[in-house]
Protein backbone atom coordinates (compact mmCIF):
# COMPACT_ATOMS: atom_id res chain seq x y z
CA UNK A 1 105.76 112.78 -35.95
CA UNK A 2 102.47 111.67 -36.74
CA UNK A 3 101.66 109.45 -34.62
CA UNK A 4 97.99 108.99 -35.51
CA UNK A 5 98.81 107.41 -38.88
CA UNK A 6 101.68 105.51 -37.39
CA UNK A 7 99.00 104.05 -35.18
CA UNK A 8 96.31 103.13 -38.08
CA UNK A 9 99.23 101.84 -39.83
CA UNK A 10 99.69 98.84 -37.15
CA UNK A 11 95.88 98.67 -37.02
CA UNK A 12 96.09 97.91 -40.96
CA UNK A 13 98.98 95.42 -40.70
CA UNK A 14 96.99 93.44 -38.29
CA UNK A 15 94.35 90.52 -38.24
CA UNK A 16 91.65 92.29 -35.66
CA UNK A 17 91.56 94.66 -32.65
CA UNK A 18 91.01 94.32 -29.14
CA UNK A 19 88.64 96.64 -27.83
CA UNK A 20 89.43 96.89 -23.70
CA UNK A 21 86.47 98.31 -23.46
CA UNK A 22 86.51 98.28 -19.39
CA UNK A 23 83.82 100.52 -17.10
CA UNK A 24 84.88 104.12 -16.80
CA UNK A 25 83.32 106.69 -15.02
CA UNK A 26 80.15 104.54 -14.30
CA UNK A 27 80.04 103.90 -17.99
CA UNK A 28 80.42 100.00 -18.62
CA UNK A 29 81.32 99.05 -21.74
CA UNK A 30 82.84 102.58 -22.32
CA UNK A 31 84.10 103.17 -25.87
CA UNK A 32 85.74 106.50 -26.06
CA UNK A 33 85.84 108.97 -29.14
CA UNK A 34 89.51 107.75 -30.04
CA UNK A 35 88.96 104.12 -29.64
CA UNK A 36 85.46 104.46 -31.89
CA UNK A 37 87.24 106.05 -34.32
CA UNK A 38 89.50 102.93 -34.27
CA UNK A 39 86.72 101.02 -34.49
CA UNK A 40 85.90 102.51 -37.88
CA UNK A 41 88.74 102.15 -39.03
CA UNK A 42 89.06 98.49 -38.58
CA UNK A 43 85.52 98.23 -40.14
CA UNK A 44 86.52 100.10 -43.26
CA UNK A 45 89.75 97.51 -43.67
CA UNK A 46 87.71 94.18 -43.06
CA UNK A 47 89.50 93.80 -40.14
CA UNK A 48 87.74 91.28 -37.27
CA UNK A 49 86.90 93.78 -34.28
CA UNK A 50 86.45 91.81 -30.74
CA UNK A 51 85.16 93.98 -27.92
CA UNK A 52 86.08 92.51 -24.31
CA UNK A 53 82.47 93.94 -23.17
CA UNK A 54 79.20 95.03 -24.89
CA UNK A 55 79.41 98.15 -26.05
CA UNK A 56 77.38 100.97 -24.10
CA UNK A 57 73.96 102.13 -25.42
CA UNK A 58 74.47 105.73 -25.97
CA UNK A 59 72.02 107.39 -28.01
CA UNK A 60 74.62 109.66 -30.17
CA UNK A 61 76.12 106.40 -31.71
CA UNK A 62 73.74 103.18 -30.83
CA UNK A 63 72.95 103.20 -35.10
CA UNK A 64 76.63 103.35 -35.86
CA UNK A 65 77.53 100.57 -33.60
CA UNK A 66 75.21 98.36 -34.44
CA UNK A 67 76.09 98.54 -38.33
CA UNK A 68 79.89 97.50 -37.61
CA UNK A 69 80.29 93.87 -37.12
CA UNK A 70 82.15 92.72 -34.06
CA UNK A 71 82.10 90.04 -31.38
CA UNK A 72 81.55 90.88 -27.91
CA UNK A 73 83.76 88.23 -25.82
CA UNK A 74 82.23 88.83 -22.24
CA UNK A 75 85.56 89.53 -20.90
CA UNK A 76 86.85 85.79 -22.08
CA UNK A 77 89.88 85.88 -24.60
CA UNK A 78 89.40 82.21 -25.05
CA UNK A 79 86.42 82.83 -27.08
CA UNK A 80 88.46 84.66 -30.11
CA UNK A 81 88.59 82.39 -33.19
């Protein structure tokens, strides 16, 4: 089963995403490879991408998130729209 496309397949019948982008191991905003890669994936779709928490400011992608449009909702899912 592939269960990578079955999972971009529900990200491309969908609105958004919801990046629960938590702390994790002292990281806070911690976006992992998999979830970036998600990320992307939205972007290339038009997809609205909502992060619960900035993103953090690593130097190996810091270009590459700033080029994808999102909304950071400082933990508050009240302010989707």
């Amino acid at each position: 089963m592939d269960l990578i496309r079955a999972h971009f397949e529900k990200i491309s019948r969908g609105d958004a995403i919801l990046v629960v982008n938590f702390e994790k191991n002292g990281v806070k905003g911690w976006i992992g490879a998999n979830t970036f890669w998600e990320i992307g994936f939205a972007h290339v779709l038009g997809k609205k991408i909502f992060l619960m928490e900035p993103p953090p400011t690593f130097d190996y992608f810091a270009d590459e998130i700033k080029a994808i449009d999102f909304k950071v909702l400082d933990g508050d899912l009240d302010r989707i729209s």
